[in-house]
Protein backbone atom coordinates (compact mmCIF):
# COMPACT_ATOMS: atom_id res chain seq x y z
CA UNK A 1 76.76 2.99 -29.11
CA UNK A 2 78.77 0.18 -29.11
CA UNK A 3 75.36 -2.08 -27.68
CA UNK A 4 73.70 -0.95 -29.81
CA UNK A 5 75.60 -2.30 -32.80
CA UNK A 6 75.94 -5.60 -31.66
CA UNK A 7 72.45 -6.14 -30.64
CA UNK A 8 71.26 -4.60 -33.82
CA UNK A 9 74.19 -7.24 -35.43
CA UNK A 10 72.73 -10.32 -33.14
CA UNK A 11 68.89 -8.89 -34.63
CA UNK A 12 70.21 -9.27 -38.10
CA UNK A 13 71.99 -12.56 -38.00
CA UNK A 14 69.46 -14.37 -35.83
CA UNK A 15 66.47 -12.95 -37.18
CA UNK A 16 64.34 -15.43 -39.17
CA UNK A 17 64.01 -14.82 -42.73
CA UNK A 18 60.88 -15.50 -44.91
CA UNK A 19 62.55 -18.67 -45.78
CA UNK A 20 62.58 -19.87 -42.53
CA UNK A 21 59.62 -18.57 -41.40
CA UNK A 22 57.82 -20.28 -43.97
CA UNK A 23 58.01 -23.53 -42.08
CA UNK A 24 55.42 -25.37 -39.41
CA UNK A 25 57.17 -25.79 -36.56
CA UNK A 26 53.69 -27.78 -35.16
CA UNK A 27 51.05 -29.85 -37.37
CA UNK A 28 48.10 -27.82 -37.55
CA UNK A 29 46.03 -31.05 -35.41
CA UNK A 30 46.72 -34.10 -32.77
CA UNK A 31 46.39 -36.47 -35.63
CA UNK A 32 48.88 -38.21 -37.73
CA UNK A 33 47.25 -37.49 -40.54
CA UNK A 34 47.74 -33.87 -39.94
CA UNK A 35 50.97 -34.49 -39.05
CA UNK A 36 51.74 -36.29 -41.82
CA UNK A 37 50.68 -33.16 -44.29
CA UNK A 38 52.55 -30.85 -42.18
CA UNK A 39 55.68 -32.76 -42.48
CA UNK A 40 55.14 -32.92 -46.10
CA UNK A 41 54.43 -29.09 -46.47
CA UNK A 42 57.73 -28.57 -44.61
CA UNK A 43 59.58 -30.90 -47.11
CA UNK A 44 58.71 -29.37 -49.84
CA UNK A 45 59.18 -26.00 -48.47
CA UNK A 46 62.76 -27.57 -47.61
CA UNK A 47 63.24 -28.79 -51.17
CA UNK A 48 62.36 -25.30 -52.94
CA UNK A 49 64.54 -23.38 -50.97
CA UNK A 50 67.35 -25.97 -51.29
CA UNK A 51 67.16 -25.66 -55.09
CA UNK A 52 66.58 -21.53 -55.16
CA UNK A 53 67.90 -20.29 -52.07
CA UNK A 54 71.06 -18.70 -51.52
CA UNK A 55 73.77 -18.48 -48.78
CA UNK A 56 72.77 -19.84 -45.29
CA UNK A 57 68.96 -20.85 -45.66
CA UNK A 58 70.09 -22.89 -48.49
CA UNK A 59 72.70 -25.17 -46.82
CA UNK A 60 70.36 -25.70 -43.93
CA UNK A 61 67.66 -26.42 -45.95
CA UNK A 62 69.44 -29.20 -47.84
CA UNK A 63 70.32 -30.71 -44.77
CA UNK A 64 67.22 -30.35 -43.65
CA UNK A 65 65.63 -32.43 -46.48
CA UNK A 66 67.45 -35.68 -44.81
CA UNK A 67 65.72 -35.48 -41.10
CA UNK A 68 62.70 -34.32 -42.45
CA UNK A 69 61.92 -36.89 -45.29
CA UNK A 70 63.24 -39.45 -42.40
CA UNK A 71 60.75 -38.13 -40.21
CA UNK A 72 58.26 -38.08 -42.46
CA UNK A 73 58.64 -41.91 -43.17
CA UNK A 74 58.31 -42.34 -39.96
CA UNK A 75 54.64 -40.79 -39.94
CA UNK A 76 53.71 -42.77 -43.01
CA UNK A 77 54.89 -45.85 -41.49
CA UNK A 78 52.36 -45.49 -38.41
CA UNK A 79 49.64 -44.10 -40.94
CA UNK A 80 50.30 -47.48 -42.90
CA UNK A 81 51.20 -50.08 -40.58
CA UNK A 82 53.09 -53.09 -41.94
CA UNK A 83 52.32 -56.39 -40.51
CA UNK A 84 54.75 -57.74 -39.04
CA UNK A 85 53.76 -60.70 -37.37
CA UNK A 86 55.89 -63.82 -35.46
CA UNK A 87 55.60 -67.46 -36.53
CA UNK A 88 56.77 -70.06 -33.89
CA UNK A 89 59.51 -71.48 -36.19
CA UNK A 90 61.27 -68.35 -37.72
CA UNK A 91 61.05 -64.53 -37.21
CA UNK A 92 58.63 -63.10 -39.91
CA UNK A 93 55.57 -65.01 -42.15
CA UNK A 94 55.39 -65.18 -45.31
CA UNK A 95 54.15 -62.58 -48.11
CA UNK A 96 51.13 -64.30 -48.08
CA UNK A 97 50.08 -63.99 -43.95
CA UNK A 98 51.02 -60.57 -44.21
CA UNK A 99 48.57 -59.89 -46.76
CA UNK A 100 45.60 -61.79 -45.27
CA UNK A 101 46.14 -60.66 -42.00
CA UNK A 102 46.30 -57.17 -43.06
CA UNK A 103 42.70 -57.25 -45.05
CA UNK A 104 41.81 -58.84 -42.12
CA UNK A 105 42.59 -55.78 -40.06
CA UNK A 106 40.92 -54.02 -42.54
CA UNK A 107 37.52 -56.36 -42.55
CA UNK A 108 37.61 -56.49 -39.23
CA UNK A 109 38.24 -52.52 -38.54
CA UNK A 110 35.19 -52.20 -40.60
CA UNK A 111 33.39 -54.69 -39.79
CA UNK A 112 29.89 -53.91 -37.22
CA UNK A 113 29.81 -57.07 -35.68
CA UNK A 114 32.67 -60.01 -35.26
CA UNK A 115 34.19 -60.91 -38.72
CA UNK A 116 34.99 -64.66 -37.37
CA UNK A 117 31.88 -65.31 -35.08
CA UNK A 118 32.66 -69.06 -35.31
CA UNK A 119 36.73 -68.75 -34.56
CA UNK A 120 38.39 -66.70 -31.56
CA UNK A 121 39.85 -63.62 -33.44
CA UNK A 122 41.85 -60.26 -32.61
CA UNK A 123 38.04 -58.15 -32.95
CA UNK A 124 36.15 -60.45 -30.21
CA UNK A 125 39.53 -60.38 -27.64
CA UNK A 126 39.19 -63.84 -27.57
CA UNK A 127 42.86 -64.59 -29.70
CA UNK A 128 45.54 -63.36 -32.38
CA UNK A 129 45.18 -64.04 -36.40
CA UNK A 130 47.16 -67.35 -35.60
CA UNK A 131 44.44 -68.39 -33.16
CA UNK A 132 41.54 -68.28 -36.33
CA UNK A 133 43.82 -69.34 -38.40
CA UNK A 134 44.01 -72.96 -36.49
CA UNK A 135 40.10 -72.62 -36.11
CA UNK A 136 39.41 -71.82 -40.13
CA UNK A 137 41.95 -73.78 -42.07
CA UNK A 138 44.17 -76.00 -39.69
CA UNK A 139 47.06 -73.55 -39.43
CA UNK A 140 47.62 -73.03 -43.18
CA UNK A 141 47.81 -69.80 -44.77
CA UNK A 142 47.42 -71.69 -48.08
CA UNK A 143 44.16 -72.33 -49.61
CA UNK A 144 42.07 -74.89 -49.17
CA UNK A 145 39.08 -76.75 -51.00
CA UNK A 146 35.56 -75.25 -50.91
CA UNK A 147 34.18 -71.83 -51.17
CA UNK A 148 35.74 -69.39 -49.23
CA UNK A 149 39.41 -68.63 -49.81
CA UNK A 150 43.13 -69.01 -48.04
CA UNK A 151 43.87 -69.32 -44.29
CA UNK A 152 41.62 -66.89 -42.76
CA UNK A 153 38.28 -68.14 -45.91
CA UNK A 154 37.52 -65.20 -46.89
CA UNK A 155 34.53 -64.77 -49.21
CA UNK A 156 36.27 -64.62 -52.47
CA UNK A 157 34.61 -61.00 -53.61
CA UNK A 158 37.25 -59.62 -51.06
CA UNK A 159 39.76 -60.63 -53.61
CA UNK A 160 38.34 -58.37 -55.76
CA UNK A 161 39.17 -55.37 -53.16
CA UNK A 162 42.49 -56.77 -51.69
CA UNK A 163 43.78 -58.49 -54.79
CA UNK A 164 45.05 -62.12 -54.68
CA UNK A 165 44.93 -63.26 -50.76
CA UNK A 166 46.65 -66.77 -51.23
CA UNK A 167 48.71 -68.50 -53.85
């Protein structure tokens, strides 16, 4: 009789409520993207009970909303990479690299053939951004005179897409 009680007490402790049950405990897909919206469904989930709930489920879920939205960050950050490339005199470039070299990733993700046929670039595997940079503007990320635009000349319609490239 006595078993019985406590397992029926163990049942009714540890059994998961509809609170709990409520969230993914695996994205729906392999991809980030999936991940991404699972991790989101989960915070919100999180968030609702955290504000409504009662007793238990609601302490855990506020706690929860910490690791989760920290997780979640994480996803977005390798959904959106930042660049973060290296110069040779100081640890980071400037606004301004960062930008071109990420519509360059862009260009060049979408690009069919090689973006920079005439300079050695990331898409032909023949150099980095800092490799066609030397090629296309003499190692400036600045602009420079004539028709195409900043370190990497662009065509300037792509500043119509990415915004500003270059002061």
């Amino acid at each position: 009789m006595r078993l019985i009680a406590l397992s029926a007490l163990v049942m009714f402790l540890c059994a998961t409520s509809t609170a709990q049950a409520y969230l993914l405990t695996s994205s729906k897909g392999k991809s980030l993207q999936e991940r991404y919206i699972s991790q989101t469904t989960n915070l919100k989930h999180a968030r609702y009970v955290c504000h409504y709930g009662g007793g238990h489920h609601q302490w855990w879920s506020c706690k929860a909303i910490k690791w989760l939205t920290a997780e979640r960050k994480k996803t977005w950050y390798k959904l959106h990479p930042v660049v973060r490339a290296r110069t040779s005199y100081s640890g980071s470039v400037s606004y301004w690299a960062a930008k071109q070299i990420s519509a360059a990733e862009v260009l060049g993700r979408e690009s069919s053939g090689d973006p920079w046929p005439n300079c050695p670039d990331p898409y032909d595997g023949r150099g980095s951004w800092y490799d066609t940079l030397a090629c296309e503007n003499s190692g400036s990320w600045y602009d420079s005179a004539g028709y195409y635009r900043c370190g990497l000349q662009f065509d300037p319609m792509w500043e119509r897409r990415f915004g500003k490239l270059c002061p």
